[in-house]
Protein backbone atom coordinates (compact mmCIF):
# COMPACT_ATOMS: atom_id res chain seq x y z
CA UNK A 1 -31.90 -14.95 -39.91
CA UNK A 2 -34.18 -17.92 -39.03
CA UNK A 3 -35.27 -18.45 -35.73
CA UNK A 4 -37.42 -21.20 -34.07
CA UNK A 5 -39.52 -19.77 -31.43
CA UNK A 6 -38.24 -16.12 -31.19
CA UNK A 7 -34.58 -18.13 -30.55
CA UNK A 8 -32.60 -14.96 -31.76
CA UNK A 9 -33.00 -12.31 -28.83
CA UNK A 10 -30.72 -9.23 -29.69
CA UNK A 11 -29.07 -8.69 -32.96
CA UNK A 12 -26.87 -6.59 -34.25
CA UNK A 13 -24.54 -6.41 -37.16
CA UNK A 14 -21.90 -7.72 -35.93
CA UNK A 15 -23.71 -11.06 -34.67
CA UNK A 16 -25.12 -11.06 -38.41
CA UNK A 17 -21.60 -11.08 -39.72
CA UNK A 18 -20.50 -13.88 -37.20
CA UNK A 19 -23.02 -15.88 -37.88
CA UNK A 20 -22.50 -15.85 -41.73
CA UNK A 21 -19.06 -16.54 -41.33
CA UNK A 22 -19.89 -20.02 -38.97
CA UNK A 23 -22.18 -20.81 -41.97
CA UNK A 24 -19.67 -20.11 -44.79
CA UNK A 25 -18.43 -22.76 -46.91
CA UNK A 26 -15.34 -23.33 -46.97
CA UNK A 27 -15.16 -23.20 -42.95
CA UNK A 28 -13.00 -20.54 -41.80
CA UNK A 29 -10.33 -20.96 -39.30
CA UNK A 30 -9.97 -17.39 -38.50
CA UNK A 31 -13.16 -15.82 -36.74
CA UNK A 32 -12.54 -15.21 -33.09
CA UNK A 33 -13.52 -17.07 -30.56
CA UNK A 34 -15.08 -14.32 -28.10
CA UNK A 35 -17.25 -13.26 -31.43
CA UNK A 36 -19.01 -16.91 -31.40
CA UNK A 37 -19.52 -16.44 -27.54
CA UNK A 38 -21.41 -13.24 -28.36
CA UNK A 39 -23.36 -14.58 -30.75
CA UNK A 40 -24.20 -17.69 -28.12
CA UNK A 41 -25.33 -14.93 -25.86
CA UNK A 42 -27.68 -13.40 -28.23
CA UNK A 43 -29.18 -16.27 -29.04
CA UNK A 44 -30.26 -16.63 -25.60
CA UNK A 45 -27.52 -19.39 -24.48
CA UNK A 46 -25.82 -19.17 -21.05
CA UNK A 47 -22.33 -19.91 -20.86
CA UNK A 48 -21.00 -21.83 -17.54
CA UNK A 49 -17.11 -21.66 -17.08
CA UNK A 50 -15.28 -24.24 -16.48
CA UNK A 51 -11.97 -25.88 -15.30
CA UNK A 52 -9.13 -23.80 -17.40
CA UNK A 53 -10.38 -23.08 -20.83
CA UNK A 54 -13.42 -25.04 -21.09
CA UNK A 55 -16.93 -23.60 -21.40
CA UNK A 56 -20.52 -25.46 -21.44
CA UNK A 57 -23.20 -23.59 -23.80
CA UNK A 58 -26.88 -24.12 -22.42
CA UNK A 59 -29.72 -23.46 -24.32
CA UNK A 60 -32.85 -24.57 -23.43
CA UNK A 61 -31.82 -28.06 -21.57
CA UNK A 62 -29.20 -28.40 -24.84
CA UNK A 63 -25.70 -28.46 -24.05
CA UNK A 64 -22.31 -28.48 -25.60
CA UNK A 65 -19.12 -28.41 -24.33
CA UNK A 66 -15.80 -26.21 -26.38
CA UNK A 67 -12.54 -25.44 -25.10
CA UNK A 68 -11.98 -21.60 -25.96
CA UNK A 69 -8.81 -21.00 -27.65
CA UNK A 70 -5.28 -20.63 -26.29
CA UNK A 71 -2.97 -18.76 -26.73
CA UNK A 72 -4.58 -17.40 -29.52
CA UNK A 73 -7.81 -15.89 -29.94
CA UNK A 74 -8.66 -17.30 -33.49
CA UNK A 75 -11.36 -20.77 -33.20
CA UNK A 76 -10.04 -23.82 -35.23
CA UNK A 77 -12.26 -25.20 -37.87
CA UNK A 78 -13.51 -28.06 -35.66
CA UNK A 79 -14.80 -25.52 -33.41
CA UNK A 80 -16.31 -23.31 -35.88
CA UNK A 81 -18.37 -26.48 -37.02
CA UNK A 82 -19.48 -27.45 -33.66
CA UNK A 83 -20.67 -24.40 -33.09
CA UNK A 84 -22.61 -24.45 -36.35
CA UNK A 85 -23.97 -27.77 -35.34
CA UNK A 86 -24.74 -26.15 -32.22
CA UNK A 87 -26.53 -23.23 -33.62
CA UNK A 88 -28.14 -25.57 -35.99
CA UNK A 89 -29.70 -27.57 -33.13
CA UNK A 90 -30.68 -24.81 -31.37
CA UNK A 91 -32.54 -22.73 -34.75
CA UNK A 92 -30.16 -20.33 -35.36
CA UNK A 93 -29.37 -20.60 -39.01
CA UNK A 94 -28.23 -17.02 -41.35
């Protein structure tokens, strides 16, 4: 994993595997949605609920904004790519 400035804070396996599966091509639609959140979290983001479904990632002073997943548990595409953009922004690249 790269990290800018020590970005990644606790690791495991299982964040590995998410975050290889954000960054595989083609995108899938079928990691989980609580599995991105984790790896958020261990990247040293804070997540802020919101209204209903909709959660704000904070990482340093960067933000962005997802809806999690309903009634399912299984992110769209879209979402899987903005939270590679996300991760990108924020250093976190496999």
């Amino acid at each position: 994993m790269v990290a800018k400035s020590d970005t990644m804070l606790s690791v495991n396996r299982n964040h590995r595997k998410t975050l290889a599966a954000v960054f595989a091509d083609p995108v899938s639609g079928n990691i989980e949605w609580r599995r991105i959140e984790a790896l958020f979290k261990a990247a040293g983001c804070e997540i802020i609920e919101g209204s209903g479904s909709r959660v704000t990632i904070v990482h340093k002073g960067r933000k962005a904004a997802f809806h999690r997943p309903h009634p399912g548990k299984g992110a769209l595409r879209y979402r899987v790519n903005a939270a590679r953009d996300f991760l990108k922004l924020i250093g976190v690249t496999p």
